[in-house]
C-alpha atoms as a PDB file:
ATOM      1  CA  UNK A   1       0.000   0.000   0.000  1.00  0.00           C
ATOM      2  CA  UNK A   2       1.289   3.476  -0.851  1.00  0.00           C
ATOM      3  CA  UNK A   3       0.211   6.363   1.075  1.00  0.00           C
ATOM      4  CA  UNK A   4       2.039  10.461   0.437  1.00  0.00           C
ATOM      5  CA  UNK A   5       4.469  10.970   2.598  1.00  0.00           C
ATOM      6  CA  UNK A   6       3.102  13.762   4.390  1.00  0.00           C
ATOM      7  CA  UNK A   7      -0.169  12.065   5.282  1.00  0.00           C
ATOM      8  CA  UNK A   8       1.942   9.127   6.835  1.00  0.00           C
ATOM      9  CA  UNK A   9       3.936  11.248   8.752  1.00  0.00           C
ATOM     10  CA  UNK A  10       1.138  12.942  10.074  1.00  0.00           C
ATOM     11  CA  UNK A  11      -0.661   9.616  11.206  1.00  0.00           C
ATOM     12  CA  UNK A  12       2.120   8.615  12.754  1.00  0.00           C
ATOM     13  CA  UNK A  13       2.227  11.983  14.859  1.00  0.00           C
ATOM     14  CA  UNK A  14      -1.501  11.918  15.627  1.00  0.00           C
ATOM     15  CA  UNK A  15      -0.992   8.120  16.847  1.00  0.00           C
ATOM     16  CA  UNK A  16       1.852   8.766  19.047  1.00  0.00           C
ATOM     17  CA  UNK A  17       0.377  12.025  20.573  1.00  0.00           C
ATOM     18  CA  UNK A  18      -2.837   9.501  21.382  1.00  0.00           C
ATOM     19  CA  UNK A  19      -0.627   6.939  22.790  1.00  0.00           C
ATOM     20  CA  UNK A  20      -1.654   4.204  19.962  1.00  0.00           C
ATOM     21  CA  UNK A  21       0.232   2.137  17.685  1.00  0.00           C
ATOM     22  CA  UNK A  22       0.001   2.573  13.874  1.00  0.00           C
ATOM     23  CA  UNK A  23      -1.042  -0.909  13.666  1.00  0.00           C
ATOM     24  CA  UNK A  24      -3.651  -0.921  15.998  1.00  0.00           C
ATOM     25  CA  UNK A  25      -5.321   1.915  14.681  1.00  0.00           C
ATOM     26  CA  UNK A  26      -5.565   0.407  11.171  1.00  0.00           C
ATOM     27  CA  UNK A  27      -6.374  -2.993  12.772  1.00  0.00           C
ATOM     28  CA  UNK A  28      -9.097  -0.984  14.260  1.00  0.00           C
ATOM     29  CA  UNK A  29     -10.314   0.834  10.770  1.00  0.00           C
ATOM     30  CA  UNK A  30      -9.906  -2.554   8.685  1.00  0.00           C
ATOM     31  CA  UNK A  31     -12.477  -4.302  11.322  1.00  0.00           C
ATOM     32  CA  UNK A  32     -14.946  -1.534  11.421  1.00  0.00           C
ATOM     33  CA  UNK A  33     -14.539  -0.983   7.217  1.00  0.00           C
ATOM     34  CA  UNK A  34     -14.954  -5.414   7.527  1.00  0.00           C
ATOM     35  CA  UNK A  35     -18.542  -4.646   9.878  1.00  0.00           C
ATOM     36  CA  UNK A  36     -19.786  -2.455   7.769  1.00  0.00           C
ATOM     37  CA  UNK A  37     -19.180  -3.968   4.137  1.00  0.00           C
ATOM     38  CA  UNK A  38     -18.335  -7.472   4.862  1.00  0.00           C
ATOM     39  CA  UNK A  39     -22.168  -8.334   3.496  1.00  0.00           C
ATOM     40  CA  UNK A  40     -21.706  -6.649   0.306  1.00  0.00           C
ATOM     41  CA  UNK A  41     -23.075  -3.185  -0.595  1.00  0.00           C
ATOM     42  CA  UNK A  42     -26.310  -2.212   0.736  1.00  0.00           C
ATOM     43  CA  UNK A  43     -27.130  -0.096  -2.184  1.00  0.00           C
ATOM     44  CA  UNK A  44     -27.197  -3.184  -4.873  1.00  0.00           C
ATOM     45  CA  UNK A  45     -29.594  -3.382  -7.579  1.00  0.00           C
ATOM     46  CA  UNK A  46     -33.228  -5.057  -6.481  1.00  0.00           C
ATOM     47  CA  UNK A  47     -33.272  -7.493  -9.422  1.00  0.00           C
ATOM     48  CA  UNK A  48     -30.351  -9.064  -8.540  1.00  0.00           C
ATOM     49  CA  UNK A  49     -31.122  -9.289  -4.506  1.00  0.00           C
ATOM     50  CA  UNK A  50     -34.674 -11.113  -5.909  1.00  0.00           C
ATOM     51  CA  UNK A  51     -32.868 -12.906  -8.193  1.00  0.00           C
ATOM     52  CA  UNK A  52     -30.560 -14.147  -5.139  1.00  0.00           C
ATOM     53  CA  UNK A  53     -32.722 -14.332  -2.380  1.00  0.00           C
ATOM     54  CA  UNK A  54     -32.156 -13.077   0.767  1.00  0.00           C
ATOM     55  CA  UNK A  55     -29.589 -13.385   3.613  1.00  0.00           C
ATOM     56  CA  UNK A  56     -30.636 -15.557   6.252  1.00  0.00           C
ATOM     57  CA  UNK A  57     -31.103 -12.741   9.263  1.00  0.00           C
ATOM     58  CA  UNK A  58     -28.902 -13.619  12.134  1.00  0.00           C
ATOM     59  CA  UNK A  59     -30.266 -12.015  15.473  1.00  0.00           C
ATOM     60  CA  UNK A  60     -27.299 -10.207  17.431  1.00  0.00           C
ATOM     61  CA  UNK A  61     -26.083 -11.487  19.986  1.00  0.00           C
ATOM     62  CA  UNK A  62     -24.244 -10.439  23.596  1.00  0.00           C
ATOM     63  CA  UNK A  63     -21.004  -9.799  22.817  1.00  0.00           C
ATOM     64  CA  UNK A  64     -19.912 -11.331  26.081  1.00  0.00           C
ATOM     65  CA  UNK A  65     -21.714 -14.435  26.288  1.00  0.00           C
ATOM     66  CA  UNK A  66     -23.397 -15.415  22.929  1.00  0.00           C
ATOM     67  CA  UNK A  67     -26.963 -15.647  24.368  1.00  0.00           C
ATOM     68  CA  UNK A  68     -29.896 -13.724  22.299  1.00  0.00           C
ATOM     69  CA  UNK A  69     -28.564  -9.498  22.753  1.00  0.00           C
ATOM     70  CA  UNK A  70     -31.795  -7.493  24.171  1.00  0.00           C
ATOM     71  CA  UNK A  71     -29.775  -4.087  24.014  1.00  0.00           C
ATOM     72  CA  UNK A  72     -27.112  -1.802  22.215  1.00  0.00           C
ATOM     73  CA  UNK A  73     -24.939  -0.609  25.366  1.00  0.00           C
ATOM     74  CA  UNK A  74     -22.579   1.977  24.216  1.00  0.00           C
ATOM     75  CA  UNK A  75     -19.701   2.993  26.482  1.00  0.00           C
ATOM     76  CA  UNK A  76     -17.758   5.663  26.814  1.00  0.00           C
ATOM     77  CA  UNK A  77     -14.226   6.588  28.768  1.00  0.00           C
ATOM     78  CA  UNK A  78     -15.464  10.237  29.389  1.00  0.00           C
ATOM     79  CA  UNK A  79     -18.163  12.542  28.877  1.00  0.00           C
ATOM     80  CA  UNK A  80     -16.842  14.360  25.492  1.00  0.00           C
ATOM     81  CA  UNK A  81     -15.129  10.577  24.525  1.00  0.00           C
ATOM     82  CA  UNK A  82     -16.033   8.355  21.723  1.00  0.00           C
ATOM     83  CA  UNK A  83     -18.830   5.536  22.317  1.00  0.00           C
ATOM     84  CA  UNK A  84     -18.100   1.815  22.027  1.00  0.00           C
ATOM     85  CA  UNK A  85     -21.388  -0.443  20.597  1.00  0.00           C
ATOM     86  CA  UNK A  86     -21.433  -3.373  22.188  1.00  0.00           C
ATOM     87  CA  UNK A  87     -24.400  -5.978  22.613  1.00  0.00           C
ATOM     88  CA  UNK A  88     -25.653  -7.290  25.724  1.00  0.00           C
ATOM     89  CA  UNK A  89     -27.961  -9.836  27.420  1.00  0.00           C
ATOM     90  CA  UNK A  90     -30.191  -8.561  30.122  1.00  0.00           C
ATOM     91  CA  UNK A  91     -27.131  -9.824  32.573  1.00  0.00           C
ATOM     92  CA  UNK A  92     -24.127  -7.946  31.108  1.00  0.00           C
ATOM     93  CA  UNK A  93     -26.332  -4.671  30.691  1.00  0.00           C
ATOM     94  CA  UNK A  94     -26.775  -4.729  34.254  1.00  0.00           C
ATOM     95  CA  UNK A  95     -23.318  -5.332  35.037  1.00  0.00           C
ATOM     96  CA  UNK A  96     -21.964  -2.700  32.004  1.00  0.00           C
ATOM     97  CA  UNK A  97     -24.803  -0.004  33.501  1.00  0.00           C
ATOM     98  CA  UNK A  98     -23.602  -0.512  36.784  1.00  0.00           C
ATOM     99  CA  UNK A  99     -19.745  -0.112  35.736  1.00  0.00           C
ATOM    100  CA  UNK A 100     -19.928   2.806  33.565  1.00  0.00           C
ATOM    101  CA  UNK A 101     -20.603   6.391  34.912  1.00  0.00           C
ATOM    102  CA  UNK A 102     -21.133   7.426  31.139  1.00  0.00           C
ATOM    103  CA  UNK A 103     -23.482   4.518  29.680  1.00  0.00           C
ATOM    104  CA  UNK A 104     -26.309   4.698  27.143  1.00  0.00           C
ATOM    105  CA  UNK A 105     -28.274   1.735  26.156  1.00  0.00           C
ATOM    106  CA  UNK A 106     -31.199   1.311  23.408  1.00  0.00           C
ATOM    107  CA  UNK A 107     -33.730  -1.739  23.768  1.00  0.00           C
ATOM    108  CA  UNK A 108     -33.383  -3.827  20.558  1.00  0.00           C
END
């Protein structure tokens, strides 16, 4: 992969002024860019979906212990920080509201 020289060097300042590896932030991009495409593109023509058929849909579920997820528990370090979407069974939302002075959840 090729990437200007001035844009590298600036990632690599940003990620050492955060504390953070290179590779873990692009470990970190490639899995979220993998969540969000690895299904194929949303936006693809309706003749060939029909012709296709359907995914199967596969409930979420907890990312702790595999049973069915009942909510979307985000997380966050700090007030002004960035949110982490996890899923959780009535259990670990308990146990993540309980933990986390700056938790939001949404019933699925």
């Amino acid at each position: 992969m090729r990437l200007r020289k001035e844009l590298r060097e600036r990632f690599l300042e940003t990620a050492h002024r955060e504390g953070r590896s290179a590779a873990e932030i692009v470990r970190e991009f490639m899995e979220e860019y993998v969540r969000r495409h690895g299904l194929g593109n949303p936006q693809a023509r309706l003749d060939v979906i029909l012709d296709r058929g359907a995914p199967p849909y596969e409930p979420p579920t907890c990312s702790f212990c595999l049973k069915p997820a009942t909510y979307i528990c985000y997380l966050r370090n700090s007030l002004d920080g960035p949110s982490r979407k996890l899923y959780g069974c009535e259990f670990h939302r308990n146990l993540l509201r309980a933990q986390n002075p700056y938790y939001g959840e949404r019933k699925l």
